[in-house]
Protein backbone atom coordinates (compact mmCIF):
# COMPACT_ATOMS: atom_id res chain seq x y z
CA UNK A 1 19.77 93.88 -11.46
CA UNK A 2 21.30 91.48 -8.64
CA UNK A 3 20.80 88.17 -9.16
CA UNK A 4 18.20 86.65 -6.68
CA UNK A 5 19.77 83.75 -4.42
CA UNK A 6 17.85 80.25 -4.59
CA UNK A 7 17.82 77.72 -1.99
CA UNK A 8 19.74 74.45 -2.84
CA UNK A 9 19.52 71.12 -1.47
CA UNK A 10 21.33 71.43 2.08
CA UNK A 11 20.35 74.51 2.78
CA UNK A 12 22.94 76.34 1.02
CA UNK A 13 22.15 79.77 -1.27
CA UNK A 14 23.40 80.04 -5.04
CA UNK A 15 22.98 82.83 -7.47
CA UNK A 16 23.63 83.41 -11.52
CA UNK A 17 27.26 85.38 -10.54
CA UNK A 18 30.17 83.85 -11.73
CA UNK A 19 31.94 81.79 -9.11
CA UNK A 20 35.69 82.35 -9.11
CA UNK A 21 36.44 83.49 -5.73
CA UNK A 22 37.37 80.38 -3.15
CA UNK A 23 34.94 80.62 -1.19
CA UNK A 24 32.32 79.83 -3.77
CA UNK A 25 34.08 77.28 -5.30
CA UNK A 26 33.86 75.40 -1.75
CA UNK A 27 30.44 75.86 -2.03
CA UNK A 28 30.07 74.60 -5.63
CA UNK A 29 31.96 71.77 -4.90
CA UNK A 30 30.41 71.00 -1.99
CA UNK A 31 27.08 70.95 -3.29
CA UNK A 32 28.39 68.93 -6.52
CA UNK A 33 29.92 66.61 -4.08
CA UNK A 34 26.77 65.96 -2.37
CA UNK A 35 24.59 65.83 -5.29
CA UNK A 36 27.18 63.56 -7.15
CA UNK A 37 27.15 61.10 -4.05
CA UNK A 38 23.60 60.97 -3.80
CA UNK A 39 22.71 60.70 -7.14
CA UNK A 40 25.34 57.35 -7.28
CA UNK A 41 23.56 56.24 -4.00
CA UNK A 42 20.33 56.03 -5.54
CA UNK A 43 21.49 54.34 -8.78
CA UNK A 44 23.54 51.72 -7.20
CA UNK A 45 19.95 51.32 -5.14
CA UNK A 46 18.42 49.80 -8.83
CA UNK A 47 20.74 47.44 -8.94
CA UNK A 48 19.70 43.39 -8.29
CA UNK A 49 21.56 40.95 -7.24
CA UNK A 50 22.86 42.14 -3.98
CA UNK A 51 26.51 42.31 -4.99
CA UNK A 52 27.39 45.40 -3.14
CA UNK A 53 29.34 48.41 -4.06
CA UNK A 54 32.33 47.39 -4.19
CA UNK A 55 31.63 43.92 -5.88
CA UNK A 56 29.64 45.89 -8.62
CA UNK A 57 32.39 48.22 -9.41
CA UNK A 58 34.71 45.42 -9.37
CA UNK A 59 32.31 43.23 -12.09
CA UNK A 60 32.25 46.22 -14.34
CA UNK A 61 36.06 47.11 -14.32
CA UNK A 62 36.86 43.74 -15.40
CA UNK A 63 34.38 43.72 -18.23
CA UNK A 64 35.62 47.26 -19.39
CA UNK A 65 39.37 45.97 -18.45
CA UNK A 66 38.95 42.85 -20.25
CA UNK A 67 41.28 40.38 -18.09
CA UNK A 68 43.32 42.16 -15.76
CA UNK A 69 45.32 40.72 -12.61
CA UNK A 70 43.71 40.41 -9.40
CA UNK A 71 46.75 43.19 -8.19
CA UNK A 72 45.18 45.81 -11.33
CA UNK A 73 41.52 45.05 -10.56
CA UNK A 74 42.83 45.89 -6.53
CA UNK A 75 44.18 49.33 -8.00
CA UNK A 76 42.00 50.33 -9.96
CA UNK A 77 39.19 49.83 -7.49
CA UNK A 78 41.92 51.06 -4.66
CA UNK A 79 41.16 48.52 -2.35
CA UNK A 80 44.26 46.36 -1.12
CA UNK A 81 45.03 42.81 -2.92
CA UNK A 82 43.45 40.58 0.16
CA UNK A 83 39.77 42.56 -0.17
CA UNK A 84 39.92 42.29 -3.95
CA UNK A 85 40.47 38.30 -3.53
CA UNK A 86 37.31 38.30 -1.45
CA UNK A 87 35.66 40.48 -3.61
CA UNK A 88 36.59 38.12 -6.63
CA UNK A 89 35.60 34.81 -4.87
CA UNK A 90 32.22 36.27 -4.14
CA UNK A 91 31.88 37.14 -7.94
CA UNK A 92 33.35 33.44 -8.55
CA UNK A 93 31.03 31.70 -6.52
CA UNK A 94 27.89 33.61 -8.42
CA UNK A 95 29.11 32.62 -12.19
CA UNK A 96 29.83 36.34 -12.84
CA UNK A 97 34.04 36.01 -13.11
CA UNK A 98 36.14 33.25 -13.76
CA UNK A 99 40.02 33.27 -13.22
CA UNK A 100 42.24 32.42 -16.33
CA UNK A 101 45.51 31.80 -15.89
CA UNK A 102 47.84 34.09 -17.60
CA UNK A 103 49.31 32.70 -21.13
CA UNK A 104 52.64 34.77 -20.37
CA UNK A 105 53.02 33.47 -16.87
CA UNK A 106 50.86 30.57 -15.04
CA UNK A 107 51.49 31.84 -11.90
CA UNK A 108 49.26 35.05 -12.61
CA UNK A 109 45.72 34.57 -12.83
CA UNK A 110 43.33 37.01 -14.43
CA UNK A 111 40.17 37.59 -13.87
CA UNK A 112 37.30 37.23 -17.02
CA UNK A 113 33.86 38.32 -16.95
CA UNK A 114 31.34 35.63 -17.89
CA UNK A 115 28.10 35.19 -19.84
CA UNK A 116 26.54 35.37 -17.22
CA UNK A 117 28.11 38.68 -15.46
CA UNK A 118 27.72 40.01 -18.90
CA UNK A 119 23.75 39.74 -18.67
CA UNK A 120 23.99 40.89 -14.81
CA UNK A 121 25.78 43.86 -15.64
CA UNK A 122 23.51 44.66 -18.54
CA UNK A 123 20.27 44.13 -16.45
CA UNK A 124 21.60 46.30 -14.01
CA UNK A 125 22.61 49.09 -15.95
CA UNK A 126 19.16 48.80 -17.86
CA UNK A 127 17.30 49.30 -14.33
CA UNK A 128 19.58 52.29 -13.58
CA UNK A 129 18.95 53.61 -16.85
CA UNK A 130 15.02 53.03 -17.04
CA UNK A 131 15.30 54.55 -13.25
CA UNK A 132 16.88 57.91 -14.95
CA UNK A 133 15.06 58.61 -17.64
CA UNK A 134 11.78 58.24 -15.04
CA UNK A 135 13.43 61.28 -13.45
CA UNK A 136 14.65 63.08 -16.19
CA UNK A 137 10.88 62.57 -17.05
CA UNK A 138 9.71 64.54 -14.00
CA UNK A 139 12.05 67.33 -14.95
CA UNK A 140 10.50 70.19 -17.32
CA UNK A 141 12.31 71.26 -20.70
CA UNK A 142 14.30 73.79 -19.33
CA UNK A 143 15.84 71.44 -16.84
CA UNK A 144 16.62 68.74 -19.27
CA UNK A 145 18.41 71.31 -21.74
CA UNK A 146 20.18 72.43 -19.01
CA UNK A 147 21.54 69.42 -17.54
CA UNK A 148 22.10 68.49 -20.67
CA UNK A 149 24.31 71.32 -21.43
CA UNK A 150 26.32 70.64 -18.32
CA UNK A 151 27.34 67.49 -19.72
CA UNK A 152 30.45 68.10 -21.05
CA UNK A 153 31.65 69.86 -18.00
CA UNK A 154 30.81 66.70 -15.67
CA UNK A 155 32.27 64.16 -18.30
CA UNK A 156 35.48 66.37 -18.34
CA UNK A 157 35.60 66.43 -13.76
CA UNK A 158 35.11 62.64 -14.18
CA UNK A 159 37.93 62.08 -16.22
CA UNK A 160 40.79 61.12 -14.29
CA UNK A 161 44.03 63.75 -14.15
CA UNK A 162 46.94 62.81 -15.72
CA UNK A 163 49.86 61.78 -13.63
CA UNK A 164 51.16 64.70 -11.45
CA UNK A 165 48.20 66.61 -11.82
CA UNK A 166 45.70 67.40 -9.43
């Protein structure tokens, strides 16, 4: 039996064959990359505050990062060091961040999440979250087993390469 073709969103066709030749693993990719995107678009959407994208990211990195440099928080965000200043005063002027200087060397500063970005990351993250599981909730069973077995594969493309690798 040949497997029937569904519609996807965009238009494009898929089917239950394995996809190992190139040109379906465009198309994959392309459709994860769309789906991906969109999915982040209308998460970062829950969020309050009006930080912005960037700004957001930015809060959250430092909380994971604990107190890193204005330069790291610029890298790891990969914008350059004079939009990550910006990015930082905005957060500064809000109560989210302070800067610290460094114990090692006063001439570095390093940025520290406060109370108060604490409680705006957690509110937004609970919004997202609440936002979620009211779609997961329009999914049926079979959907949410299925996404839910596709985990592991998504957690494992988000993970960053190591050095040298793709």
């Amino acid at each position: 039996m040949t497997p029937t073709p569904t519609e996807a969103p965009g238009g494009e066709a898929s089917s239950d064959k394995p996809l190992r030749e190139d040109d379906d693993l465009v198309a994959l990719s392309s459709r994860l990359r769309y789906s991906v995107a969109r999915l982040n678009r209308l998460l970062r959407n829950q969020d309050g505050g009006g930080l912005g994208a960037t700004a957001s990211a930015a809060l959250a990195t430092v909380s994971r990062a604990g107190a890193p440099t204005l330069g790291e928080l610029a890298a790891h965000e990969h914008v350059a060091a004079p939009t990550m200043t910006k990015v930082v005063a905005k957060l500064e002027e809000r109560g989210l961040v302070r800067r610290e200087a460094d114990p090692s060397d006063g001439r570095v500063s390093r940025v520290v999440i406060t109370a108060v970005g604490e409680v705006h990351l957690e509110e937004n993250r609970s919004r997202r979250t609440a936002w979620l599981v009211g779609r997961l909730g329009d999914l049926d069973e079979h959907d949410v087993e299925r996404l839910a077995a596709a985990l592991p594969v998504l957690e494992l493309l988000s993970t960053p390469p190591a050095r040298g690798d793709r």
